[in-house]
PDB file of N, CA and C in Angstrom:
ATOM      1  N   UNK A   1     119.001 135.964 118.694  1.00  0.00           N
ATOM      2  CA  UNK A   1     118.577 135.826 120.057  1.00  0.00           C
ATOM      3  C   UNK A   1     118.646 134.365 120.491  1.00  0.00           C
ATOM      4  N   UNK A   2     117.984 133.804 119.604  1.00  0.00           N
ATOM      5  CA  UNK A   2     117.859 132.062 120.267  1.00  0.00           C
ATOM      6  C   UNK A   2     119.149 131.061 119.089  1.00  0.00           C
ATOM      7  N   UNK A   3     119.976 129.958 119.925  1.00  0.00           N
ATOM      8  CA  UNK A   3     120.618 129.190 119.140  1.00  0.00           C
ATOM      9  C   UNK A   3     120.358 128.187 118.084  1.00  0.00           C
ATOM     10  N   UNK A   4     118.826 128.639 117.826  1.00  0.00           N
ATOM     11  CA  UNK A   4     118.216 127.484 117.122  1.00  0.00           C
ATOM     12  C   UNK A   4     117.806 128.492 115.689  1.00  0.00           C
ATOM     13  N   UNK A   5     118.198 127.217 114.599  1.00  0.00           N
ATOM     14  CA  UNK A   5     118.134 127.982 113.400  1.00  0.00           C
ATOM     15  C   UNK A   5     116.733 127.657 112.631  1.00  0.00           C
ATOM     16  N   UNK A   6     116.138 127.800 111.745  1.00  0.00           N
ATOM     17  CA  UNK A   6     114.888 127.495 111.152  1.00  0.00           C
ATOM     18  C   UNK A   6     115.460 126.340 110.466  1.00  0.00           C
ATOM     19  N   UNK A   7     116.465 125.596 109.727  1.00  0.00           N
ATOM     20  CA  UNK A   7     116.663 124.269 109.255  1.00  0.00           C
ATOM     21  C   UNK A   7     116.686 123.489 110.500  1.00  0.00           C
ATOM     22  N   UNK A   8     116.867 123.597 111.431  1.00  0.00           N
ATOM     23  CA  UNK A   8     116.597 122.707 112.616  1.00  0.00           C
ATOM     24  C   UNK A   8     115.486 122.494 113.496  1.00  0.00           C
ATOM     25  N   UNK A   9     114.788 123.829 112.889  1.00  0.00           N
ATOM     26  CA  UNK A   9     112.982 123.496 113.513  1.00  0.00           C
ATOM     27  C   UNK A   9     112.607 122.751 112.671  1.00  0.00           C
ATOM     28  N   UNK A  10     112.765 122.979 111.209  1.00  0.00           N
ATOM     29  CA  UNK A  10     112.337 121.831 110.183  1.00  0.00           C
ATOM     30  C   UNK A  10     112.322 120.777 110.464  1.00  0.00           C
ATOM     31  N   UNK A  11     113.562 120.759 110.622  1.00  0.00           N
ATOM     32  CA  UNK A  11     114.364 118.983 110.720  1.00  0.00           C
ATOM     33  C   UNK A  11     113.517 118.085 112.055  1.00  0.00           C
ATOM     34  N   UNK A  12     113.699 119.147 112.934  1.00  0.00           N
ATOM     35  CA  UNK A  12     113.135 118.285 114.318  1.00  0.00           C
ATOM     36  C   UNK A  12     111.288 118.449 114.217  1.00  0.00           C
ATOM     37  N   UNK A  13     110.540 119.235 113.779  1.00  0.00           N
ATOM     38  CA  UNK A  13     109.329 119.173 113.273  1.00  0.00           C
ATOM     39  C   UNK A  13     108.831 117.653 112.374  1.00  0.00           C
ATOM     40  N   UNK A  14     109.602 118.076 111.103  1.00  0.00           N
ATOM     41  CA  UNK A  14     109.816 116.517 109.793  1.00  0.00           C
ATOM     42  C   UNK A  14     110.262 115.285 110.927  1.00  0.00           C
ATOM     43  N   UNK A  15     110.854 115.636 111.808  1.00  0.00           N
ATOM     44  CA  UNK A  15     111.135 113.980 112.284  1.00  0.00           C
ATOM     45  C   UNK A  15     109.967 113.487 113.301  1.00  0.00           C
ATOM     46  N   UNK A  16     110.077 114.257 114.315  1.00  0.00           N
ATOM     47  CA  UNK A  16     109.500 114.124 115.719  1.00  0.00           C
ATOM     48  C   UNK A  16     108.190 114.279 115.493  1.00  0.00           C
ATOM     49  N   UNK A  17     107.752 115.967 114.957  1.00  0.00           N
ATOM     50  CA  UNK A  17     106.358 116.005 114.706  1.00  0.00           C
ATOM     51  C   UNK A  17     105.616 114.478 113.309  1.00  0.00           C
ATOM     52  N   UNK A  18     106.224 114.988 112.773  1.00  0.00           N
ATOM     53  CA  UNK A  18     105.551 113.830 111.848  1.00  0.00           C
ATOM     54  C   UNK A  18     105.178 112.000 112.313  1.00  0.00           C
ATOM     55  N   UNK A  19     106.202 111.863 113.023  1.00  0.00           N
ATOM     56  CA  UNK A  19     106.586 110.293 113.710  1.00  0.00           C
ATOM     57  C   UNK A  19     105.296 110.359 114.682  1.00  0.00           C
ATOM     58  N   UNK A  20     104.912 111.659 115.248  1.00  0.00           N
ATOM     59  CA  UNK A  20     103.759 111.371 116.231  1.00  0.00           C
ATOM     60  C   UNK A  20     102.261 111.269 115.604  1.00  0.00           C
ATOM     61  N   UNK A  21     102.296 112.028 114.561  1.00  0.00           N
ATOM     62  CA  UNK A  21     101.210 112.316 113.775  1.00  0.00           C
ATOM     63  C   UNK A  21     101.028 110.453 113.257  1.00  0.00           C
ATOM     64  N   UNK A  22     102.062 109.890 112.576  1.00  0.00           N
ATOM     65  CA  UNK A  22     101.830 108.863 112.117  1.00  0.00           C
ATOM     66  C   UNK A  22     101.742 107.808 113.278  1.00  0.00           C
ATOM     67  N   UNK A  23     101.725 107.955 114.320  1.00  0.00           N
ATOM     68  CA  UNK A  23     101.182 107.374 115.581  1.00  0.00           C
ATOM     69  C   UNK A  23     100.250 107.419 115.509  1.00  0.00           C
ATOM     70  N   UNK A  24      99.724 108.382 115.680  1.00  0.00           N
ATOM     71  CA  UNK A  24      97.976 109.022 116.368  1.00  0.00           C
ATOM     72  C   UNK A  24      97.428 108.387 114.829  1.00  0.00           C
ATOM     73  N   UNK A  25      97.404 108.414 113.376  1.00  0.00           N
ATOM     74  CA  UNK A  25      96.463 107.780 112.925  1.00  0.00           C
ATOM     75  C   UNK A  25      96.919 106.079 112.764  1.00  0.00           C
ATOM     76  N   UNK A  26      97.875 105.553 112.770  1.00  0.00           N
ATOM     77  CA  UNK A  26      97.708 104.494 113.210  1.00  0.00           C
ATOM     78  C   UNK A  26      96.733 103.989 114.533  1.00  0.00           C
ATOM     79  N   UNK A  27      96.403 104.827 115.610  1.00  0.00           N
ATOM     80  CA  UNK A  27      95.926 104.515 116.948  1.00  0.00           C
ATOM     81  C   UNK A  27      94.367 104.995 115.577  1.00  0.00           C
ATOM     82  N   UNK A  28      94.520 106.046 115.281  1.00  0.00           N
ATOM     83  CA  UNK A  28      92.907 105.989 114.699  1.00  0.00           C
ATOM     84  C   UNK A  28      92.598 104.830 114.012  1.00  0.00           C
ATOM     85  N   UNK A  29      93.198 103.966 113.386  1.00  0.00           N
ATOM     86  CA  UNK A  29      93.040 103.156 112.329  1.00  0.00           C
ATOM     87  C   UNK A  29      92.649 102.079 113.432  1.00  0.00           C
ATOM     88  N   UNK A  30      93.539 101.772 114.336  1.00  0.00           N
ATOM     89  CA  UNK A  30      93.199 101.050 115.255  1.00  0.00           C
ATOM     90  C   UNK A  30      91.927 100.890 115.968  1.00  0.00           C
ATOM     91  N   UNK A  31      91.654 102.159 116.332  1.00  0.00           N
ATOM     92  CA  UNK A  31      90.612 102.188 117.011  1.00  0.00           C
ATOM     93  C   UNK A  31      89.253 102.514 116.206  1.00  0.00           C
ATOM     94  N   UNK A  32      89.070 102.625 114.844  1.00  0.00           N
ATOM     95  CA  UNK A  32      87.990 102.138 113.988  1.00  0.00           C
ATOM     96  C   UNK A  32      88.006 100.789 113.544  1.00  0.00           C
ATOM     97  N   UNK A  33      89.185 100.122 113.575  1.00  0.00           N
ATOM     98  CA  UNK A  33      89.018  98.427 113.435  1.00  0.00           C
ATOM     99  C   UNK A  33      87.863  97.953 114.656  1.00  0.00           C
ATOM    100  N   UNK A  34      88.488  98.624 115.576  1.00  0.00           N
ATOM    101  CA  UNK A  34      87.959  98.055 117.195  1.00  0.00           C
ATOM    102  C   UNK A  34      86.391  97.861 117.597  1.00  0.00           C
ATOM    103  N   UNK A  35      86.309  99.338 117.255  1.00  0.00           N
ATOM    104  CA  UNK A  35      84.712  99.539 117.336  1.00  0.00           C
ATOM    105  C   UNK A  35      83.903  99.244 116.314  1.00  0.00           C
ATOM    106  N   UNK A  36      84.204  99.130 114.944  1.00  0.00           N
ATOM    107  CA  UNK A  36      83.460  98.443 114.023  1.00  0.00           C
ATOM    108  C   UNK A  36      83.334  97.024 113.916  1.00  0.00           C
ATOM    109  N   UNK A  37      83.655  96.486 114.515  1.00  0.00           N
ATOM    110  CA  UNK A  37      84.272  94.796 114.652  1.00  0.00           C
ATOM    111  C   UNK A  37      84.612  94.269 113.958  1.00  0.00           C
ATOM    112  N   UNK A  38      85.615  95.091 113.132  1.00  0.00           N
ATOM    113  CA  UNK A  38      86.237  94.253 111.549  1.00  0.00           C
ATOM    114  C   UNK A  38      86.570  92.855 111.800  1.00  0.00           C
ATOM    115  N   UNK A  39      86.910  92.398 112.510  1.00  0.00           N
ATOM    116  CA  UNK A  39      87.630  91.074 112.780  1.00  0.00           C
ATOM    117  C   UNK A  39      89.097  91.179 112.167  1.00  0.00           C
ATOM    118  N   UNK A  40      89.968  90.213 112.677  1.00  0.00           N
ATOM    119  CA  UNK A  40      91.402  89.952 112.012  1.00  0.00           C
ATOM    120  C   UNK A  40      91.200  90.432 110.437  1.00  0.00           C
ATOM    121  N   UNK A  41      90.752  89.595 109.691  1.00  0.00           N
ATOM    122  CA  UNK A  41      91.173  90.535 108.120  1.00  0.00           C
ATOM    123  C   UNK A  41      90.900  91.262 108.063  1.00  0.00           C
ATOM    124  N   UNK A  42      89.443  92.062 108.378  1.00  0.00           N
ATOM    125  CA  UNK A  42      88.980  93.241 108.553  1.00  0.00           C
ATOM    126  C   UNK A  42      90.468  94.639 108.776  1.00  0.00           C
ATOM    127  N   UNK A  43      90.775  94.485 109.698  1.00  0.00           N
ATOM    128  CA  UNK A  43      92.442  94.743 110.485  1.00  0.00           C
ATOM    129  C   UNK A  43      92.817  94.991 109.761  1.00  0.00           C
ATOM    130  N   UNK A  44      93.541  94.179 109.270  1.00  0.00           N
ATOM    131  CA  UNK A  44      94.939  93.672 108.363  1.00  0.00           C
ATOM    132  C   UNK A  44      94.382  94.617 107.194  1.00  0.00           C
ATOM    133  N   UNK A  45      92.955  94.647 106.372  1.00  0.00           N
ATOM    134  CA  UNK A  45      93.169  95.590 105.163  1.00  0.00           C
ATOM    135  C   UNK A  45      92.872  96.826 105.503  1.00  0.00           C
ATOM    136  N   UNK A  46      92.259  97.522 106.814  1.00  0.00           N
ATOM    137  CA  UNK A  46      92.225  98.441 107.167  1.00  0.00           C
ATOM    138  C   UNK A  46      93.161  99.144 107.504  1.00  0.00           C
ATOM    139  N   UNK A  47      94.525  98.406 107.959  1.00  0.00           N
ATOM    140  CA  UNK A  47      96.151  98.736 107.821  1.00  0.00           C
ATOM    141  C   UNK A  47      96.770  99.235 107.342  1.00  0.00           C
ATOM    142  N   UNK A  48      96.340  98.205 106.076  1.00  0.00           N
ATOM    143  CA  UNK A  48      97.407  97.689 104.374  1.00  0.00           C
ATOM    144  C   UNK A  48      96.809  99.474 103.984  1.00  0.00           C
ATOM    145  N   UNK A  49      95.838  99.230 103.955  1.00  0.00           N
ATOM    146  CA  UNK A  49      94.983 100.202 102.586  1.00  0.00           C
ATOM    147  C   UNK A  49      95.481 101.459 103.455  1.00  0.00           C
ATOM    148  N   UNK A  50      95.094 101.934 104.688  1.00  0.00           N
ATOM    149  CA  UNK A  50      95.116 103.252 105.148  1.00  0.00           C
ATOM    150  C   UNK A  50      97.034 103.851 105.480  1.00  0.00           C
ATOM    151  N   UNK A  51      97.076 102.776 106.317  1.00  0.00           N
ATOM    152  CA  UNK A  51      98.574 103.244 106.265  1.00  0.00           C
ATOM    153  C   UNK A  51      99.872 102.747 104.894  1.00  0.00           C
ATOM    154  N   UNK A  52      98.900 102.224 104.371  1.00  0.00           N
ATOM    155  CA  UNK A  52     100.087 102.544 102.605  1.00  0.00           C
ATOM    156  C   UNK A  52     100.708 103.843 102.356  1.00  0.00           C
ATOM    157  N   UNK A  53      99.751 104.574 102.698  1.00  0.00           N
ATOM    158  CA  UNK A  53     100.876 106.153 102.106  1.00  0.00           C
ATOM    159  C   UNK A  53     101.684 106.451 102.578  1.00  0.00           C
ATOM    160  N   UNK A  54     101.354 106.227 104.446  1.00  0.00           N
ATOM    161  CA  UNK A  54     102.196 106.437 105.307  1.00  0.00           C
ATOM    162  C   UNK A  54     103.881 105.506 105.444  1.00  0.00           C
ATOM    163  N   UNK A  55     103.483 104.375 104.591  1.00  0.00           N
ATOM    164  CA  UNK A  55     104.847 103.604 104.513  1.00  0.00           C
ATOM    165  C   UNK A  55     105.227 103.782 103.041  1.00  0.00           C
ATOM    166  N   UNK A  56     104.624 104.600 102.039  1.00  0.00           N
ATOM    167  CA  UNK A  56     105.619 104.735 101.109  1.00  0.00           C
ATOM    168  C   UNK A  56     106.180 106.100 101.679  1.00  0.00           C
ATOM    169  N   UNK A  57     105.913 107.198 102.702  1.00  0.00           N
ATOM    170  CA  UNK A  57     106.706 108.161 102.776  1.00  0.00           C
ATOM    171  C   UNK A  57     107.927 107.863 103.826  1.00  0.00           C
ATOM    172  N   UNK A  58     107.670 106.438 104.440  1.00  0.00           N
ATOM    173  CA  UNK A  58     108.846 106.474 105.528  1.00  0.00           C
ATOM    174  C   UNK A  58     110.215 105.448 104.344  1.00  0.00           C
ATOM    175  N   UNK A  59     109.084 104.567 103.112  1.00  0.00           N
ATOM    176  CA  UNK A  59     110.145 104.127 102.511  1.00  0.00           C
ATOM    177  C   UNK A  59     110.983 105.256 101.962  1.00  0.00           C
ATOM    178  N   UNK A  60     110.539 106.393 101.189  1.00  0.00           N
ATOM    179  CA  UNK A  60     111.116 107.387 100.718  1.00  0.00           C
ATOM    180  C   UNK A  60     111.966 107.809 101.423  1.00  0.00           C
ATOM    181  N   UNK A  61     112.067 107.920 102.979  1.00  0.00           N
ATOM    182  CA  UNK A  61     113.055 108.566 103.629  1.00  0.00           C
ATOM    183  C   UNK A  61     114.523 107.265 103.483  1.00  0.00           C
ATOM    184  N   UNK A  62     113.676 106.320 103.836  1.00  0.00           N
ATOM    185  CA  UNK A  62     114.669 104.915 103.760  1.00  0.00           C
ATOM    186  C   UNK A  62     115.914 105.714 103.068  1.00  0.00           C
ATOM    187  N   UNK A  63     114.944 105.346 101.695  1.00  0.00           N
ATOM    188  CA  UNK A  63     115.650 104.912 100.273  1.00  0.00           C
ATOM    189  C   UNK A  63     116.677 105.826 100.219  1.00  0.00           C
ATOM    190  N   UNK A  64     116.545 107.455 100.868  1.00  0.00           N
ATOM    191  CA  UNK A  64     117.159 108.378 100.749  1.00  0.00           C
ATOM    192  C   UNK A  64     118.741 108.520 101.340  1.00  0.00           C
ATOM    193  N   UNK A  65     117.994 107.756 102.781  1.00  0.00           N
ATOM    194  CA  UNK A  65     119.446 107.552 103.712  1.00  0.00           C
ATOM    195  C   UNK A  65     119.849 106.422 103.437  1.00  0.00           C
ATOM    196  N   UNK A  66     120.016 105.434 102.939  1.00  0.00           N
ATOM    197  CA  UNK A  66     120.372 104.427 102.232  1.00  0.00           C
ATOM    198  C   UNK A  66     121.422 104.706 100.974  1.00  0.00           C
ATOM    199  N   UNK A  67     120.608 105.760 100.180  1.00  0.00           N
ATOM    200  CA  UNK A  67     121.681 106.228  99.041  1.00  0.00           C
ATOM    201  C   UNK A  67     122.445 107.446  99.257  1.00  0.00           C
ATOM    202  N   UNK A  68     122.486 107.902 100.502  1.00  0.00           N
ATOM    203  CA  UNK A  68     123.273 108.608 101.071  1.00  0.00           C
ATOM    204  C   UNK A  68     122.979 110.779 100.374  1.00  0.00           C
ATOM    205  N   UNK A  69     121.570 110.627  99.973  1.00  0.00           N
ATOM    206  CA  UNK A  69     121.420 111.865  99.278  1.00  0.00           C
ATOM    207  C   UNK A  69     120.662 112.561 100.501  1.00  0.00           C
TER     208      UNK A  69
END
């Protein structure tokens, strides 16, 4: 019925959905720096520490399209 296949809801879900999700808790991360008054370092390790996972899964994609697998 429809031209759209289930590897392409994936695909556009894994890209688009995910890219927003890792928006919105960056904006959360943000906005518990804000209101707690971490100050600048405060920030910076509230960043490092929370969004670490989130940049080893975008390195993983890197690494992937990089080595062409």
């Amino acid at each position: 019925m429809f031209a759209i296949t289930e590897e392409q809801i994936s695909r556009f879900g894994l890209t688009w959905g995910l890219a927003l999700l890792i928006g919105f808790m960056l904006f959360i991360i943000w906005d518990l720096a804000r209101k707690s008054g971490a100050g600048r370092l405060g920030t910076f390790i509230l960043f490092f520490v929370l969004a670490f996972g989130m940049l080893g899964f975008l390195a993983k994609r890197v690494i992937k399209w990089v080595m062409g697998l």
